[in-house]
Protein backbone atom coordinates (compact mmCIF):
# COMPACT_ATOMS: atom_id res chain seq x y z
CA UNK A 1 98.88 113.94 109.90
CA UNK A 2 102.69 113.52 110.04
CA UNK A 3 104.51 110.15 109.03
CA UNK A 4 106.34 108.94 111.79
CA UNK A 5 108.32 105.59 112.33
CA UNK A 6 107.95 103.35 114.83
CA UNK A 7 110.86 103.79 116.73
CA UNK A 8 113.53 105.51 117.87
CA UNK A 9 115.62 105.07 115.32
CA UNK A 10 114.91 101.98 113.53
CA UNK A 11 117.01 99.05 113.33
CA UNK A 12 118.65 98.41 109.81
CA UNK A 13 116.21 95.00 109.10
CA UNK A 14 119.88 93.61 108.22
CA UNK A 15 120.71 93.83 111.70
CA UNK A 16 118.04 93.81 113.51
CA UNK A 17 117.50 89.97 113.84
CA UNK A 18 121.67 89.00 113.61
CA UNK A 19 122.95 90.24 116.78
CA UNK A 20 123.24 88.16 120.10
CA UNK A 21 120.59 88.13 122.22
CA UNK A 22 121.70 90.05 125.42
CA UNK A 23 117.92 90.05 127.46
CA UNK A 24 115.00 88.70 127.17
CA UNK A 25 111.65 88.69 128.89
CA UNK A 26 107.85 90.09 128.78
CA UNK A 27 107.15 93.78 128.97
CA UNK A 28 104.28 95.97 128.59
CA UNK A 29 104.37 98.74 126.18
CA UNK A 30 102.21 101.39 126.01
CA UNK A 31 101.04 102.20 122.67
CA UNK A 32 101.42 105.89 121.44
CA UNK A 33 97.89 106.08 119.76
CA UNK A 34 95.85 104.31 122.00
CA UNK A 35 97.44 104.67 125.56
CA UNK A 36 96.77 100.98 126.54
CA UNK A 37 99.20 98.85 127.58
CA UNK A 38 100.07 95.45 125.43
CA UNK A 39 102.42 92.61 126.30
CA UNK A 40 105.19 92.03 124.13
CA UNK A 41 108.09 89.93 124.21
CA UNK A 42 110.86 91.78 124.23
CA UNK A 43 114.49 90.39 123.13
CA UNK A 44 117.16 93.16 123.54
CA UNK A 45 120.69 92.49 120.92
CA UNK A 46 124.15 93.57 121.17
CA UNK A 47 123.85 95.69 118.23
CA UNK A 48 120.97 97.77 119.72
CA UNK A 49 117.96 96.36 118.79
CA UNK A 50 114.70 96.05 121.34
CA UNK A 51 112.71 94.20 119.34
CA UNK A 52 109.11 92.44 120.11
CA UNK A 53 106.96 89.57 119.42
CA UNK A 54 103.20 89.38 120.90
CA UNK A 55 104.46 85.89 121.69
CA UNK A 56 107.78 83.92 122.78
CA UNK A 57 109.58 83.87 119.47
CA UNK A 58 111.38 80.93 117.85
CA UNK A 59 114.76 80.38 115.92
CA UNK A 60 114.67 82.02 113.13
CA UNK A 61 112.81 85.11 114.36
CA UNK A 62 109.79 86.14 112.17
CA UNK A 63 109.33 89.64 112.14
CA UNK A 64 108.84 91.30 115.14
CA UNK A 65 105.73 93.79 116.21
CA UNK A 66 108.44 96.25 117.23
CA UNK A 67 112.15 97.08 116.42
CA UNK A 68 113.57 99.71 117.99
CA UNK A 69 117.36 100.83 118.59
CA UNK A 70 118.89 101.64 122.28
CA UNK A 71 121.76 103.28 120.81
CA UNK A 72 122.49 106.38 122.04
CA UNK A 73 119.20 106.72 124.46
CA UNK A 74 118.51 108.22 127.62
CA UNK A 75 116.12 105.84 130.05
CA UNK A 76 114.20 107.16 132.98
CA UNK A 77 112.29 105.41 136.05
CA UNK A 78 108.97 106.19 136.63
CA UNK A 79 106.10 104.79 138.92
CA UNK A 80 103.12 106.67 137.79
CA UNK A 81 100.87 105.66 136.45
CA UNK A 82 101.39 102.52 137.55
CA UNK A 83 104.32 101.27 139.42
CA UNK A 84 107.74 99.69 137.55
CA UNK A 85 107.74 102.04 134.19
CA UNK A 86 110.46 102.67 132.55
CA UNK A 87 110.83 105.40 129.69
CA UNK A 88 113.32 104.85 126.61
CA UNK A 89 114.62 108.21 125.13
CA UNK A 90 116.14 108.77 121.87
CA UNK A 91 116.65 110.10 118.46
CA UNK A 92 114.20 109.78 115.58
CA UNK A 93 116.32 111.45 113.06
CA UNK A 94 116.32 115.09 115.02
CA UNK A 95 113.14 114.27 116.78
CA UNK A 96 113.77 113.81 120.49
CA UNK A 97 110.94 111.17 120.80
CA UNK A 98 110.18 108.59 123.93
CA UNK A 99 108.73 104.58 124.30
CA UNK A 100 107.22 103.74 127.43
CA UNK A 101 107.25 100.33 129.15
CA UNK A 102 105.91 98.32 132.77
CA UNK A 103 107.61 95.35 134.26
CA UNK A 104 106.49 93.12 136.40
CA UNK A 105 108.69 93.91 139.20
CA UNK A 106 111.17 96.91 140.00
CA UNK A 107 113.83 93.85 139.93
CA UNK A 108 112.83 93.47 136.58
CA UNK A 109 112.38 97.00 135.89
CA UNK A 110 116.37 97.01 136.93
CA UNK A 111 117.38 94.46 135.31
CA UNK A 112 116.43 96.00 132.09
CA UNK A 113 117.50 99.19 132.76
CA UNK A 114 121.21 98.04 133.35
CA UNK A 115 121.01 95.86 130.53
CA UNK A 116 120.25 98.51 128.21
CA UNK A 117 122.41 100.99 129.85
CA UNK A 118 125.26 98.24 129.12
CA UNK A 119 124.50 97.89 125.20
CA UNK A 120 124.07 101.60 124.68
CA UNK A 121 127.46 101.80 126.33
CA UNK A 122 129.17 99.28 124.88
CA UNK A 123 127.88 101.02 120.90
CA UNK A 124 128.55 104.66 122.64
CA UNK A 125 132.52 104.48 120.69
CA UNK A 126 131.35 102.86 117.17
CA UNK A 127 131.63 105.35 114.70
CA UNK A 128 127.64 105.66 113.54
CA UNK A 129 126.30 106.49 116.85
CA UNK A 130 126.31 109.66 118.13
CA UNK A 131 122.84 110.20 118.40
CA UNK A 132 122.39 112.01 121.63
CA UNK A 133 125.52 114.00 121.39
CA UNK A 134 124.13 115.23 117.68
CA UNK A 135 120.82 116.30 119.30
CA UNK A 136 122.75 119.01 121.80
CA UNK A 137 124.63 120.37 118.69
CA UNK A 138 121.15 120.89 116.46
CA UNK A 139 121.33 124.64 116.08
CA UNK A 140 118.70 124.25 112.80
CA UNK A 141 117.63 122.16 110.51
CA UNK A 142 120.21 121.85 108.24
CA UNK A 143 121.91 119.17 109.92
CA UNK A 144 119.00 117.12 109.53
CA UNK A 145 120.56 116.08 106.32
CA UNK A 146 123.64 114.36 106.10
CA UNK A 147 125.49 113.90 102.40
CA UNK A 148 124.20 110.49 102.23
CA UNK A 149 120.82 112.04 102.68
CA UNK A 150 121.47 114.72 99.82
CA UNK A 151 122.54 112.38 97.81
CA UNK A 152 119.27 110.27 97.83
CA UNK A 153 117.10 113.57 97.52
CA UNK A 154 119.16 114.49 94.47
CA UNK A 155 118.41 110.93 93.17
CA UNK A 156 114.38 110.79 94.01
CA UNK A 157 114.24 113.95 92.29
CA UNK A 158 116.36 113.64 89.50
CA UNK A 159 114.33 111.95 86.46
CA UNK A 160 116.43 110.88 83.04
CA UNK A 161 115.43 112.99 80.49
CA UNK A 162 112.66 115.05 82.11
CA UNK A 163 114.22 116.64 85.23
CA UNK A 164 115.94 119.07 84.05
CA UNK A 165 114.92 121.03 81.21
CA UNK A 166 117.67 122.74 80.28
CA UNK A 167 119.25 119.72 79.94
CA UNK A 168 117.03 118.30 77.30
CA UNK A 169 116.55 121.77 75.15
CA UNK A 170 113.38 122.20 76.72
CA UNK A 171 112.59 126.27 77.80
CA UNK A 172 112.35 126.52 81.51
CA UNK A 173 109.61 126.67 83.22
CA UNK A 174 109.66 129.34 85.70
CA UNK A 175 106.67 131.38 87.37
CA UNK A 176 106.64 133.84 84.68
CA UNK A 177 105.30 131.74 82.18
CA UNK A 178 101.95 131.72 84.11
CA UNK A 179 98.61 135.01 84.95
CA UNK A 180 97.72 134.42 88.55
CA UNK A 181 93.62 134.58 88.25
CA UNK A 182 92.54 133.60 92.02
CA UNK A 183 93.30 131.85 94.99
CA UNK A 184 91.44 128.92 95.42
CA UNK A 185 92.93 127.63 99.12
CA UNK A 186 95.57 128.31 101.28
CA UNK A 187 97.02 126.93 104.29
CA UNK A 188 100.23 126.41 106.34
CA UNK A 189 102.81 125.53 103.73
CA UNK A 190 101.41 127.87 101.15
CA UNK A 191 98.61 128.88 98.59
CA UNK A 192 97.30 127.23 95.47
CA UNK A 193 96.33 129.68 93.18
CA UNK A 194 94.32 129.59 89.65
CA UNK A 195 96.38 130.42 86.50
CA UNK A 196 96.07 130.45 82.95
CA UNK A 197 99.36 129.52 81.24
CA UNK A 198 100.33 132.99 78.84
CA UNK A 199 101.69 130.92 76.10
CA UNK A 200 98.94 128.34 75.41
CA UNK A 201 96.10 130.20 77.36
CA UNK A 202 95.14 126.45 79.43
CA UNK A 203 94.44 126.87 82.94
CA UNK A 204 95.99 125.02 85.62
CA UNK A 205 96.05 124.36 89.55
CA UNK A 206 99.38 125.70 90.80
CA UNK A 207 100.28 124.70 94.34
CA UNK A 208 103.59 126.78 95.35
CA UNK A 209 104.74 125.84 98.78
CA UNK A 210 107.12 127.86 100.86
CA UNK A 211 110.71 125.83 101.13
CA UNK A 212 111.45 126.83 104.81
CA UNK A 213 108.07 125.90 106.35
CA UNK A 214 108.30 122.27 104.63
CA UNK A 215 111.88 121.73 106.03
CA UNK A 216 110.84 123.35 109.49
CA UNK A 217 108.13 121.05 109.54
CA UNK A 218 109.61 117.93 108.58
CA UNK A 219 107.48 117.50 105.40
CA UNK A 220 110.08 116.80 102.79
CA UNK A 221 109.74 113.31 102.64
CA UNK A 222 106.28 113.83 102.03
CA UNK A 223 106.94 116.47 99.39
CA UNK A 224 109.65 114.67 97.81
CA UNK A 225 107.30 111.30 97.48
CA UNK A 226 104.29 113.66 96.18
CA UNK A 227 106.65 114.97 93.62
CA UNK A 228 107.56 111.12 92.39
CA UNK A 229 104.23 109.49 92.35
CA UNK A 230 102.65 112.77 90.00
CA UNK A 231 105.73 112.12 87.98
CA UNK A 232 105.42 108.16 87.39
CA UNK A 233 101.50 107.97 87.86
CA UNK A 234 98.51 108.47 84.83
CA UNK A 235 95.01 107.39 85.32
CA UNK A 236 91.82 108.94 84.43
CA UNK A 237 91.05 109.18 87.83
CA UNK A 238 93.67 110.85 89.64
CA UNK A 239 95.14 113.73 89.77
CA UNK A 240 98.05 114.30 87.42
CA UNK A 241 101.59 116.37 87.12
CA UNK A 242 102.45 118.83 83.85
CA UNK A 243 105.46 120.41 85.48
CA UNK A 244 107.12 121.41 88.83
CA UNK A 245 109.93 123.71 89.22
CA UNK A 246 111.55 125.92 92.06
CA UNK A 247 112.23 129.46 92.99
CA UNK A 248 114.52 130.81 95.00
CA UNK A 249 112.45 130.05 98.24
CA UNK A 250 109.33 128.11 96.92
CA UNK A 251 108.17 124.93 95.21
CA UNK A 252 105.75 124.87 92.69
CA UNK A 253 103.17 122.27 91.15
CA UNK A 254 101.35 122.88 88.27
CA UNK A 255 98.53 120.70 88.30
CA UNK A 256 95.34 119.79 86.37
CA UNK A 257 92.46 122.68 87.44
CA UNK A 258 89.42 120.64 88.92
CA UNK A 259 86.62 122.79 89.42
CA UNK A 260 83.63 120.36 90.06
CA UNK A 261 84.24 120.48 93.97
CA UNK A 262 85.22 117.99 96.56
CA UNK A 263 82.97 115.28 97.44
CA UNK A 264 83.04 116.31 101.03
CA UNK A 265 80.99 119.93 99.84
CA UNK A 266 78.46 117.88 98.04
CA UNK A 267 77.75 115.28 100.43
CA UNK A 268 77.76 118.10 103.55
CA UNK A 269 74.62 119.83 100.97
CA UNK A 270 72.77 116.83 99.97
CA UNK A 271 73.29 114.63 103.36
CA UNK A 272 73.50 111.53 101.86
CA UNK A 273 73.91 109.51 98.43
CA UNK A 274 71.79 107.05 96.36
CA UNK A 275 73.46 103.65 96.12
CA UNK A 276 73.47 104.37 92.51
CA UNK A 277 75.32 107.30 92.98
CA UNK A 278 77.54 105.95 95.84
CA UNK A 279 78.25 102.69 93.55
CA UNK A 280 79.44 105.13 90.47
CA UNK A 281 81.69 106.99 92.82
CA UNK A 282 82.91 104.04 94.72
CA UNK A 283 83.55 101.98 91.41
CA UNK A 284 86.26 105.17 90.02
CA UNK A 285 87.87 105.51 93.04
CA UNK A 286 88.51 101.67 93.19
CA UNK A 287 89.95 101.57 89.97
CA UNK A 288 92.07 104.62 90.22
CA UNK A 289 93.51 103.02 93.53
CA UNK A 290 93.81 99.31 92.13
CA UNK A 291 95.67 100.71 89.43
CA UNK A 292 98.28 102.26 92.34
CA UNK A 293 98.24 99.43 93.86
CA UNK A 294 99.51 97.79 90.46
CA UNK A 295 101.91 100.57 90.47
CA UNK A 296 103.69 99.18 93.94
CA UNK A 297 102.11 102.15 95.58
CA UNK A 298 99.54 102.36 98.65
CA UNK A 299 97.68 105.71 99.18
CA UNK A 300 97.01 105.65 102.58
CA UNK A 301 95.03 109.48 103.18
CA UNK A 302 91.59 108.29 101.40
CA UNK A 303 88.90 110.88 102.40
CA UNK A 304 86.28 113.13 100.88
CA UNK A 305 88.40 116.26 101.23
CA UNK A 306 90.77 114.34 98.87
CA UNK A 307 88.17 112.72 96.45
CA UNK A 308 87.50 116.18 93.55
CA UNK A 309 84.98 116.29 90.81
CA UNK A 310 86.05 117.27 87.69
CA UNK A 311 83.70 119.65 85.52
CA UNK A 312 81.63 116.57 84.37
CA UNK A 313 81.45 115.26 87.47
CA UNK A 314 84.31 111.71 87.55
CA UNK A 315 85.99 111.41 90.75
CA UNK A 316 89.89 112.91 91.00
CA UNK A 317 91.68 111.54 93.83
CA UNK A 318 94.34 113.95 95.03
CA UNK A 319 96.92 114.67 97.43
CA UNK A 320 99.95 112.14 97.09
CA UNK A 321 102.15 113.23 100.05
CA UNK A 322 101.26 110.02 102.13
CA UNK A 323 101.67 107.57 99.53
CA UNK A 324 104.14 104.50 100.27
CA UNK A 325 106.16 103.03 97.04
CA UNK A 326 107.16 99.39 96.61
CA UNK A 327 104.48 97.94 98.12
CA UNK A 328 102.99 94.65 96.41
CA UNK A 329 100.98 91.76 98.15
CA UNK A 330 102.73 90.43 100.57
CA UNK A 331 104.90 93.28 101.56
CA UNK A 332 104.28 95.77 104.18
CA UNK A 333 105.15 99.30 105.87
CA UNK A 334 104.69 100.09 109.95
CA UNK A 335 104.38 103.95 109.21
CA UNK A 336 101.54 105.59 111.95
CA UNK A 337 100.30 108.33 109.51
CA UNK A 338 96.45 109.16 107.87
CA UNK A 339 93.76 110.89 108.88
CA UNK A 340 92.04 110.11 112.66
CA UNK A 341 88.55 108.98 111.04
CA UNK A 342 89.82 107.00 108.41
CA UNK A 343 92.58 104.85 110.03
CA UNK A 344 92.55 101.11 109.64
CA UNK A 345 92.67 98.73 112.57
CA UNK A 346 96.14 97.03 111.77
CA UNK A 347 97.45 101.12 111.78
CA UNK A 348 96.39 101.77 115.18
CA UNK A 349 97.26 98.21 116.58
CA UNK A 350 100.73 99.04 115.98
CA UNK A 351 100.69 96.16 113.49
CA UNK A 352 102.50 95.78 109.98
CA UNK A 353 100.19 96.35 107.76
CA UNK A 354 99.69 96.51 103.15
CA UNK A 355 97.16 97.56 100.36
CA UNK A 356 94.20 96.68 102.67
CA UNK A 357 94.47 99.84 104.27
CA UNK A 358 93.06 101.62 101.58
CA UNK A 359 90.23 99.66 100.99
CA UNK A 360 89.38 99.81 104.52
CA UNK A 361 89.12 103.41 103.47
CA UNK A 362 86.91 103.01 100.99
CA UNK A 363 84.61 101.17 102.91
CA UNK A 364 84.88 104.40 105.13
CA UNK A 365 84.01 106.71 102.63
CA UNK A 366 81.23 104.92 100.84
CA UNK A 367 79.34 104.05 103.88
CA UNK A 368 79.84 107.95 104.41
CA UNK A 369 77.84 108.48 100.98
CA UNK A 370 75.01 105.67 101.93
CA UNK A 371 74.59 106.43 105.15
CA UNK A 372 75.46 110.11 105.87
CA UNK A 373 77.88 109.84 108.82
CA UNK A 374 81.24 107.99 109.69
CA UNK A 375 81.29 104.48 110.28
CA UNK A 376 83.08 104.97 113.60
CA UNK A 377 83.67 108.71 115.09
CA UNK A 378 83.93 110.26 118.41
CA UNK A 379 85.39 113.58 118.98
CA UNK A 380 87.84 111.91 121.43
CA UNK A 381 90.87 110.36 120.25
CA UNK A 382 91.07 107.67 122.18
CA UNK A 383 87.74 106.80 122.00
CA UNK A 384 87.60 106.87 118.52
CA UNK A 385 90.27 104.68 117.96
CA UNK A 386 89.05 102.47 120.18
CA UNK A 387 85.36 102.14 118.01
CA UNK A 388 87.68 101.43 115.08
CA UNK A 389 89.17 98.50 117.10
CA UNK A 390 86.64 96.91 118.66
CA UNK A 391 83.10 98.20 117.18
CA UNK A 392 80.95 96.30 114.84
CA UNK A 393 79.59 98.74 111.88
CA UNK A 394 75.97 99.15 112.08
CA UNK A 395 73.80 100.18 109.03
CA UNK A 396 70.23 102.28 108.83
CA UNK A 397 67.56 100.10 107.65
CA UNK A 398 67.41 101.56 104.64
CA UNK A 399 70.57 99.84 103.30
CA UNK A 400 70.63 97.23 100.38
CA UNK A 401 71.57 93.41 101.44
CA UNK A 402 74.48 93.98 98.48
CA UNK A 403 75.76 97.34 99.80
CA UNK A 404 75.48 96.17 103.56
CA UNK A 405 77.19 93.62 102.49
CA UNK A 406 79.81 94.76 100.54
CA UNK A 407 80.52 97.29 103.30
CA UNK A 408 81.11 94.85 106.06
CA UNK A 409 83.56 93.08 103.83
CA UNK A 410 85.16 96.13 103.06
CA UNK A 411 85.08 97.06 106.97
CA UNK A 412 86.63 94.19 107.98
CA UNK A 413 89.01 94.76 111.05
CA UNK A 414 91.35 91.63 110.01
CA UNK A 415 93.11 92.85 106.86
CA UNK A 416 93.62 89.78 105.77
CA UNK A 417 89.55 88.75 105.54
CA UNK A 418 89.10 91.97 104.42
CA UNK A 419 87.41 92.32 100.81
CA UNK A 420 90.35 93.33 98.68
CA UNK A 421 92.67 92.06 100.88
CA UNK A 422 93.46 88.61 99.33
CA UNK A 423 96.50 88.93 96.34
CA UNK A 424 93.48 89.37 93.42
CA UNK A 425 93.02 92.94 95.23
CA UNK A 426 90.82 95.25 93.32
CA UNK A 427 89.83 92.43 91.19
CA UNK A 428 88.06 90.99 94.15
CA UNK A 429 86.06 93.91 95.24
CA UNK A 430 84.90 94.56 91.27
CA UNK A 431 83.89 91.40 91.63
CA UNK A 432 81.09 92.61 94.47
CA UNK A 433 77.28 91.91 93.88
CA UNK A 434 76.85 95.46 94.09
CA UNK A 435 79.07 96.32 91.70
CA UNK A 436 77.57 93.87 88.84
CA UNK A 437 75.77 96.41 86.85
CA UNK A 438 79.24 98.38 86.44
CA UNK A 439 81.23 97.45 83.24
CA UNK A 440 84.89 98.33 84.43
CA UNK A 441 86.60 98.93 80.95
CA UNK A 442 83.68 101.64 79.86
CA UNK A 443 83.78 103.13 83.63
CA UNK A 444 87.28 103.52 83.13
CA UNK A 445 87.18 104.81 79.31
CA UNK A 446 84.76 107.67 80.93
CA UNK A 447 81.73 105.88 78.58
CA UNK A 448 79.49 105.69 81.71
CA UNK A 449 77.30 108.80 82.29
CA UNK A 450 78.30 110.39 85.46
CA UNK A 451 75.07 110.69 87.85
CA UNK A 452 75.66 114.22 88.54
CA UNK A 453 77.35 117.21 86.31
CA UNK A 454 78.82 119.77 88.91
CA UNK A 455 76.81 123.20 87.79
CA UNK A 456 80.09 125.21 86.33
CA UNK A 457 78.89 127.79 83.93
CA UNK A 458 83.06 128.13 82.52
CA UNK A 459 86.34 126.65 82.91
CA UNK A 460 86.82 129.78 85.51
CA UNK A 461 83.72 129.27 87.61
CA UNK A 462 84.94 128.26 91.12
CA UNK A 463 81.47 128.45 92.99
CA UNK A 464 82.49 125.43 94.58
CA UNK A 465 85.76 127.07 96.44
CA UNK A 466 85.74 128.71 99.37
CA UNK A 467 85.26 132.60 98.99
CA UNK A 468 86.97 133.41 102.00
CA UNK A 469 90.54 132.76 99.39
CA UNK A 470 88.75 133.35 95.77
CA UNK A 471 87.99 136.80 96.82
CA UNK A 472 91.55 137.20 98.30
CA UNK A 473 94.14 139.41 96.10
CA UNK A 474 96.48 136.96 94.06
CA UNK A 475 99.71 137.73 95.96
CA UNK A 476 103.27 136.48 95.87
CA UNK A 477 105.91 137.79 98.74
CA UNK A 478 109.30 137.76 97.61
CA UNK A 479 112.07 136.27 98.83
CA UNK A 480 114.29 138.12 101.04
CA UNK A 481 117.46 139.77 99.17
CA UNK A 482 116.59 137.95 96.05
CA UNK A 483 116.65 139.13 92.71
CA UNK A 484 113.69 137.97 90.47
CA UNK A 485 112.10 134.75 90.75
CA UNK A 486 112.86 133.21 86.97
CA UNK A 487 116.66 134.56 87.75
CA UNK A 488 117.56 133.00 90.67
CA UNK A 489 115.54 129.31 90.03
CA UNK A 490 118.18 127.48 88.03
CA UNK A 491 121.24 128.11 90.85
CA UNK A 492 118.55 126.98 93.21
CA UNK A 493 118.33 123.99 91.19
CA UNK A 494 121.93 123.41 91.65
CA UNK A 495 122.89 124.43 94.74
CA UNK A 496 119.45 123.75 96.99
CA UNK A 497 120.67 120.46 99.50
CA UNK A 498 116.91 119.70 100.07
CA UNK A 499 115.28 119.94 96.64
CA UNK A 500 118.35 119.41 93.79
CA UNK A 501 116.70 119.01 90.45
CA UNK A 502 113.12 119.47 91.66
CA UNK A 503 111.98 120.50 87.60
CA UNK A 504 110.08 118.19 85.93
CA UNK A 505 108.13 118.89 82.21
CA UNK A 506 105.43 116.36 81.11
CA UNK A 507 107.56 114.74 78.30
CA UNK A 508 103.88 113.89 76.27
CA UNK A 509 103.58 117.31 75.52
CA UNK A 510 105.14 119.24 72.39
CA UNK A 511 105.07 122.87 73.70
CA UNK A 512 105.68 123.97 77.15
CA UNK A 513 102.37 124.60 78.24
CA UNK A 514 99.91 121.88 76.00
CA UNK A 515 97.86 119.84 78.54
CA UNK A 516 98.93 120.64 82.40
CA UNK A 517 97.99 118.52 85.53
CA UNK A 518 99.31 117.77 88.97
CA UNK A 519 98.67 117.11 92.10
CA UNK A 520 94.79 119.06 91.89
CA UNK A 521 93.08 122.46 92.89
CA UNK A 522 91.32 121.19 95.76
CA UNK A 523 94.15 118.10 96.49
CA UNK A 524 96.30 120.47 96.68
CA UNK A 525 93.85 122.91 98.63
CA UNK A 526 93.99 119.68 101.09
CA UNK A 527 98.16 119.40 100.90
CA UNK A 528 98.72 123.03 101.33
CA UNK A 529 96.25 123.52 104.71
CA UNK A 530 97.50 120.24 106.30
């Protein structure tokens, strides 16, 4: 599921709160994940900013439920489905995108509209706003990116000392250096195949994504934050990064091969979990994400698909696209983005929300190994995200009084009650009755026996892949009027405005192909088919 922000173009937080207040008033707004409508109190600045409150705020403002921007928008009157809507249209960076709210009255309703009309027209001759005008001159998506832009992609992806390796004296790293052995998942951004490196004879995961599909489809932000966290990330649970490097129309991960499965096979086979098994699982998944979270980083796409066994059978989270950086206790990020089944309350209330998102997600997941089925699911939408709101959890009888109630503690729709949600965060789920029998520094030294060893008879065994793609010819097409690949990669590096200095060699290595991970087979199985 795309990221998206919550506005049309947000307010700089700088100026969001500072300008003079112009309007003010209640408003319904219709939320754009659940189509209910919510009062908010809306105060509308002369600098552009509609922000609201779900009550009458005071001097100073705290921060508000919403903060949008006017400038620039289009607004259109409406009285269906209910009388006195009005709909706000602007720019989300070159997504034409729309808020919809109710007044009271079509007075009201007017009143609004004018006074919005007034501060969009009043910003219409600064010199950053020309948001509407841009959108008519869009001819692709090249001017997406401004130089400010380019210069912060160059930045994220520029690493001192490991970036660039011909820089450092390093041999590039180029496509060549790798056999192609099978394809173990494709999807809409490209394959990830199974290689074997030619110069130290390791295998590895590589994930190679096509350039103009990520750009078409918005996804380099995504890509770009994937890239970082494999770069500045190492746990024994998660998926980790040996090198990534370009071509001429291509990016390319080579990860750490993973060939135990994904937990979502093995739980679709054996229907459901022990607790035992469950509590193993559970207990390396919790460390590998408290140890993000120490890291200033919340995962936010915690599901089966992206939870991997390795060949003796510990958990590999993968698939780092949705992560969010610099978040500690206490801070937060309004991004709508995750996966239907597994979004927390606070995301789908529209409400700020931190690190207690992903333990809300592991209370999904490990009630889906105890119990067989999702917590909350319905193949509507709407209805679904309702369940998640408003539902209690219920548990089969069968259920332990320590896992039932670790669960509901975990599946707590307040964050802020939530088990893990307090500033000790992992700590305070480790801390569990059910988890007493676990001794966190051996779990995490790999001294505790897994309770099942995935059945791979060699390192190139990928029974647990789909043989719809293993059985597929390994096949690369080339890039139109472009001479070979490991030619034409270091002027890409260069010269490239979405993905400058995109190489990257895992520095604790000697040679240029000892000990290789990334971003995982099946992780990146998951990245490449979303």
């Amino acid at each position: 599921m795309s990221e998206q922000t919550a506005g049309f173009s947000p307010a700089p937080s700088s100026l969001s709160l500072s300008g003079n207040v112009i309007k003010q008033g209640w408003l319904y707004k219709r939320g754009e994940h659940i189509k209910t409508w919510r009062p908010r109190y809306f105060l509308l600045l002369d600098n552009g900013s509609l922000i609201g409150f779900k009550n009458k705020p005071e001097i100073p403002y705290g921060d508000p439920l919403n903060n949008f921007t006017v400038k620039g928008c289009q607004i259109m009157s409406l009285d269906r489905p209910k009388p006195f809507i009005f709909i706000i249209r602007g720019l989300q960076l070159t997504t034409v995108i729309e808020r919809t709210f109710h007044a009271e009255s079509d007075a009201d309703r007017e009143e609004w509209i004018a006074a919005i009309k007034a501060v969009s027209d009043n910003l219409a001759d600064s010199q950053d706003v020309e948001m509407m005008e841009r959108a008519g001159s869009i001819n692709s998506v090249d001017s997406s990116l401004d130089g400010s832009a380019i210069n912060e992609l160059s930045e994220l992806f520029s690493v001192q000392g490991t970036s660039s390796s011909n820089r450092s004296g390093r041999k590039k790293v180029t496509l060549e250096n790798f056999e192609f052995l099978k394809v173990l998942g494709k999807g809409t951004f490209g394959k990830v195949i199974l290689c074997r490196e030619k110069a130290t004879g390791h295998l590895y995961a590589i994930k190679i994504l096509k350039k103009e599909v990520i750009i078409k489809k918005d996804e380099v932000a995504h890509t770009l934050t994937e890239n970082r966290v494999l770069r500045t990330t190492s746990h024994p649970f998660l998926i980790s990064l040996k090198y990534s490097f370009q071509t001429a129309d291509r990016l390319c991960f080579v990860m750490e091969y993973v060939n135990g499965g994904e937990l979502f096979f093995h739980l679709s086979r054996e229907r459901v979990f022990s607790e035992d098994r469950t509590r193993f699982y559970g207990a390396e998944i919790i460390s590998a994400l408290g140890y993000l979270h120490s890291e200033g980083i919340i995962y936010r796409d915690l599901k089966l698909e992206n939870l991997l066994l390795d060949k003796d059978g510990h958990i590999k989270i993968a698939d780092f696209g949705l992560c969010k950086e610099d978040i500690t206790y206490g801070r937060t990020t309004k991004t709508f983005c995750g996966t239907p089944e597994y979004l927390a309350p606070e995301v789908l209330d529209d409400n700020d929300y931190g690190r207690a998102v992903d333990w809300w997600g592991v209370g999904v997941v490990m009630y889906e190994m105890m119990c067989g089925r999702l917590p909350f699911y319905n193949r509507d939408h709407d209805v679904l995200f309702t369940l998640i709101l408003v539902e209690e959890v219920r548990f089969p009888k069968n259920i332990s009084s320590d896992a039932k109630d670790m669960l509901t503690g975990l599946l707590m729709k307040d964050p802020t009650k939530r088990l893990g949600g307090g500033p000790e965060d992992a700590q305070e789920i480790m801390a569990h009755p059910f988890f007493s029998c676990i001794n966190w520094s051996d779990l995490q030294a790999k001294r505790l026996t897994p309770p099942f060893k995935p059945q791979v008879t060699s390192d190139t065994d990928t029974r647990y892949f789909d043989s719809e793609f293993t059985g597929e010819s390994v096949e690369l097409t080339p890039p139109e009027n472009a001479g070979p690949l490991n030619s034409i990669a270091e002027e890409l590096e260069n010269n490239q405005p979405y993905f400058p200095q995109f190489s990257y060699q895992d520095v604790s290595s000697s040679t240029l192909g000892s000990t290789i991970s990334a971003s995982n087979s099946s992780l990146a199985i998951q990245n490449a088919v979303e």
